[in-house]
Protein backbone atom coordinates (compact mmCIF):
# COMPACT_ATOMS: atom_id res chain seq x y z
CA UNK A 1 66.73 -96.40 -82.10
CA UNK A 2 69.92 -97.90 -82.91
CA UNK A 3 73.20 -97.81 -81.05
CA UNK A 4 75.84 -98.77 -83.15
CA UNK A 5 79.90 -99.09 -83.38
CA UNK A 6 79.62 -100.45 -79.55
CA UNK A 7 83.68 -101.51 -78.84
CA UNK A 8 82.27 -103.24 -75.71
CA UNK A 9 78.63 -103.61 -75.07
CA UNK A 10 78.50 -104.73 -71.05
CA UNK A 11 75.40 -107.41 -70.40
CA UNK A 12 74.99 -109.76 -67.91
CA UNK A 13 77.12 -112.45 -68.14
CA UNK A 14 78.34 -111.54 -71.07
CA UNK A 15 80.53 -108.94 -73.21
CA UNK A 16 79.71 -108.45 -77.00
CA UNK A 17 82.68 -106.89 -79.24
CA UNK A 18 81.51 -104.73 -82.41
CA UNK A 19 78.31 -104.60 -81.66
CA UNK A 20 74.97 -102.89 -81.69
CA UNK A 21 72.03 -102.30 -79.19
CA UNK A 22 68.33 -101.76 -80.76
CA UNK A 23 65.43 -100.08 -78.82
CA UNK A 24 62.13 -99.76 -79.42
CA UNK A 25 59.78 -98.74 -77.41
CA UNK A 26 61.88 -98.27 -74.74
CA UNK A 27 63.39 -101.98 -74.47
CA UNK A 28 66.02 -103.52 -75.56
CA UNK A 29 65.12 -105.14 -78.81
CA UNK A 30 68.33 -106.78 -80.56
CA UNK A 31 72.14 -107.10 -79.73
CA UNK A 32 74.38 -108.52 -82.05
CA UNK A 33 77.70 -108.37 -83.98
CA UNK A 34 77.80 -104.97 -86.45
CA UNK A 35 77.94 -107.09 -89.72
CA UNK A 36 74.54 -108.04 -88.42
CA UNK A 37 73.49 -104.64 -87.72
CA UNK A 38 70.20 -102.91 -89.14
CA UNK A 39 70.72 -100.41 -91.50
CA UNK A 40 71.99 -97.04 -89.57
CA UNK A 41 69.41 -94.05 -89.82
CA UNK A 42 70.32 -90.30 -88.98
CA UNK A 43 68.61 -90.05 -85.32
CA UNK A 44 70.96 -93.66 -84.59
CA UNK A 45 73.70 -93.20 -82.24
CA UNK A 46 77.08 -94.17 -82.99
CA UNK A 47 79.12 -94.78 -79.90
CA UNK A 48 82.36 -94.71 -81.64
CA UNK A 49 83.96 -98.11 -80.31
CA UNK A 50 83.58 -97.10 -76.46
CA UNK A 51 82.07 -98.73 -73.87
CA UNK A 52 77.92 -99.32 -73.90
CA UNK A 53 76.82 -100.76 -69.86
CA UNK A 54 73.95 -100.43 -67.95
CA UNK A 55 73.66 -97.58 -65.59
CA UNK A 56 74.33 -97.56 -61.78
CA UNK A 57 71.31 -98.23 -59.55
CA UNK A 58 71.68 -96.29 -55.97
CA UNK A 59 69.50 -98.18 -53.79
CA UNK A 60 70.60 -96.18 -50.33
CA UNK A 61 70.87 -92.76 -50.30
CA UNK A 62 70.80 -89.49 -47.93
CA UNK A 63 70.89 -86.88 -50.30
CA UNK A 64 68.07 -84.73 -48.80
CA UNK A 65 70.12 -83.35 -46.30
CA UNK A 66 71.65 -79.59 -45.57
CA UNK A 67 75.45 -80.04 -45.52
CA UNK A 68 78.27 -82.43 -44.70
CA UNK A 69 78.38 -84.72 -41.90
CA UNK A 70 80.10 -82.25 -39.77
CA UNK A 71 78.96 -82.07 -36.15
CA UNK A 72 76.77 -84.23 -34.40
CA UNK A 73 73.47 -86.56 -36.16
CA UNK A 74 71.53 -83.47 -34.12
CA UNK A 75 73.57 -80.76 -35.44
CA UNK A 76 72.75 -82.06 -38.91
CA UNK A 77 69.00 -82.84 -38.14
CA UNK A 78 68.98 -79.09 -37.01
CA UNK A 79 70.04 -77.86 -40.50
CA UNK A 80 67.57 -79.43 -42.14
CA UNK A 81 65.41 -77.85 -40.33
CA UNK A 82 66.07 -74.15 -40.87
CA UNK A 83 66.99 -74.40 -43.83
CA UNK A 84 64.56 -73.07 -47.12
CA UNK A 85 62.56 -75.67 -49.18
CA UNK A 86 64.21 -73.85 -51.86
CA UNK A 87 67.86 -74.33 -51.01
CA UNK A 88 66.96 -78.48 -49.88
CA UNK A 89 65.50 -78.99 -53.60
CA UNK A 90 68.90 -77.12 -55.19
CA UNK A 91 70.94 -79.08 -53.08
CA UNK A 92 69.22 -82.31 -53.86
CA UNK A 93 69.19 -81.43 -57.59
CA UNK A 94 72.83 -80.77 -57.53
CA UNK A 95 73.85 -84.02 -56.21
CA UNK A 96 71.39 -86.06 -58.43
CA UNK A 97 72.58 -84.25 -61.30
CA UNK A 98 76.58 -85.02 -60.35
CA UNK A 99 75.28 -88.90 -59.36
CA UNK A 100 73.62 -89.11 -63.42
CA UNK A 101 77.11 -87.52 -65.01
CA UNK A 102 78.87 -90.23 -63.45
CA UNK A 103 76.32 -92.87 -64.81
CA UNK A 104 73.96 -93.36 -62.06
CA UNK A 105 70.36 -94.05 -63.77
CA UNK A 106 68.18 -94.90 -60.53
CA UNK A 107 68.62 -93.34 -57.14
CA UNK A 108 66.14 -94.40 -53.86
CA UNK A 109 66.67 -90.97 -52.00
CA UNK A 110 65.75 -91.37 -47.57
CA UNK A 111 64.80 -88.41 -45.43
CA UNK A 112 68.09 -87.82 -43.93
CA UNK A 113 68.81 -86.21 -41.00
CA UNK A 114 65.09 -85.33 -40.27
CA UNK A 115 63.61 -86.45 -37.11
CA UNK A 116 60.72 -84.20 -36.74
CA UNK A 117 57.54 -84.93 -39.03
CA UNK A 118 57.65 -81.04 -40.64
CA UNK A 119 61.47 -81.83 -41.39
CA UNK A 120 60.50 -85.47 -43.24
CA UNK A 121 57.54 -83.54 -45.13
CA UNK A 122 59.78 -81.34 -46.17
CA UNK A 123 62.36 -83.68 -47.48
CA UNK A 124 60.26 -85.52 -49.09
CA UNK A 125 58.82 -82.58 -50.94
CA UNK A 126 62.35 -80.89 -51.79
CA UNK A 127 63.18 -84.53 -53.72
CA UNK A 128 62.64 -83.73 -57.71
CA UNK A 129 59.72 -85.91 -58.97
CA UNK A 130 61.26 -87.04 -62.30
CA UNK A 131 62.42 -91.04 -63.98
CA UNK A 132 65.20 -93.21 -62.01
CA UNK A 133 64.13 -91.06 -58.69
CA UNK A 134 62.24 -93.44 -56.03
CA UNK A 135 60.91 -91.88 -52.64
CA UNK A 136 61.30 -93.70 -49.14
C-alpha cells in the first residue's frame, strides 16, 4: 500500500515534505520525496498534502470505570460494582472509540475504581479484546 501526496510526513527526528509512505506487510517499507514515488495503484491512498504522523500511544488509562469522578474513590468503586457487564463494555467502547477519532492507536486500559476481585474480573472482561488494546 502506498500513501502518497503526504504535505508533511511526521518521523522521528525528522519531517519529509512531498512525500510518500509504502507498506507492506504491515511495515513501513519506503519514505521518500513524490518524484521518487512508486507508481500510484487504485487501492493507494492519497492524503491530499495533509499531515501523515504516527498515532498516539496511551500508556495509563482508567477507562473501565462507571461514571465521572464525582464523589468519593468509594462512591466510584461502588458504581462499578452495580453496574451491568453490558453497560461497562458500552462505556468502555465509547471512550476507546472517541480516544481512536482523535488519533490514539494504542491504549493500556487499568481496572479502575474496582477494589473487590468480582469488580476487577469484571473490568477486565468488559475491556474489548481487539489491536492497540493492552490489559493490566
Amino acid at each position: 500500500m502506498l500513501i502518497y501526496n503526504i504535505g508533511q510526513l511526521l518521523t522521528v527526528p525528522e519531517l519529509h515534505e512531498n512525500a510518500f509512505l509504502q507498506i507492506e506487510n504491515g511495515k513501513i517499507a519506503a519514505i521518500g520525496l513524490m518524484s521518487q514515488s512508486p507508481s500510484i495503484e487504485d487501492q493507494d491512498i492519497d492524503a491530499k498534502e495533509q499531515v501523515v504522523m504516527p498515532g498516539f500511544v496511551d500508556c495509563h488509562t482508567h477507562l473501565a470505570h462507571a461514571g465521572g469522578i464525582h464523589g468519593t474513590f468509594a462512591d466510584r468503586c461502588n458504581a462499578v460494582e452495580v453496574i451491568s457487564n453490558a453497560d461497562l463494555r458500552d462505556a468502555i467502547d465509547t471512550r476507546l472509540h472517541l480516544m481512536e477519532q482523535l488519533g490514539t492507536t494504542t491504549v493500556e486500559i487499568k481496572t479502575g475504581y474496582a477494589t473487590s476481585a468480582a469488580a476487577i474480573h469484571k473490568c477486565l472482561a468488559s475491556i474489548p479484546k481487539r489491536p492497540g488494546v493492552i490489559l493490566t
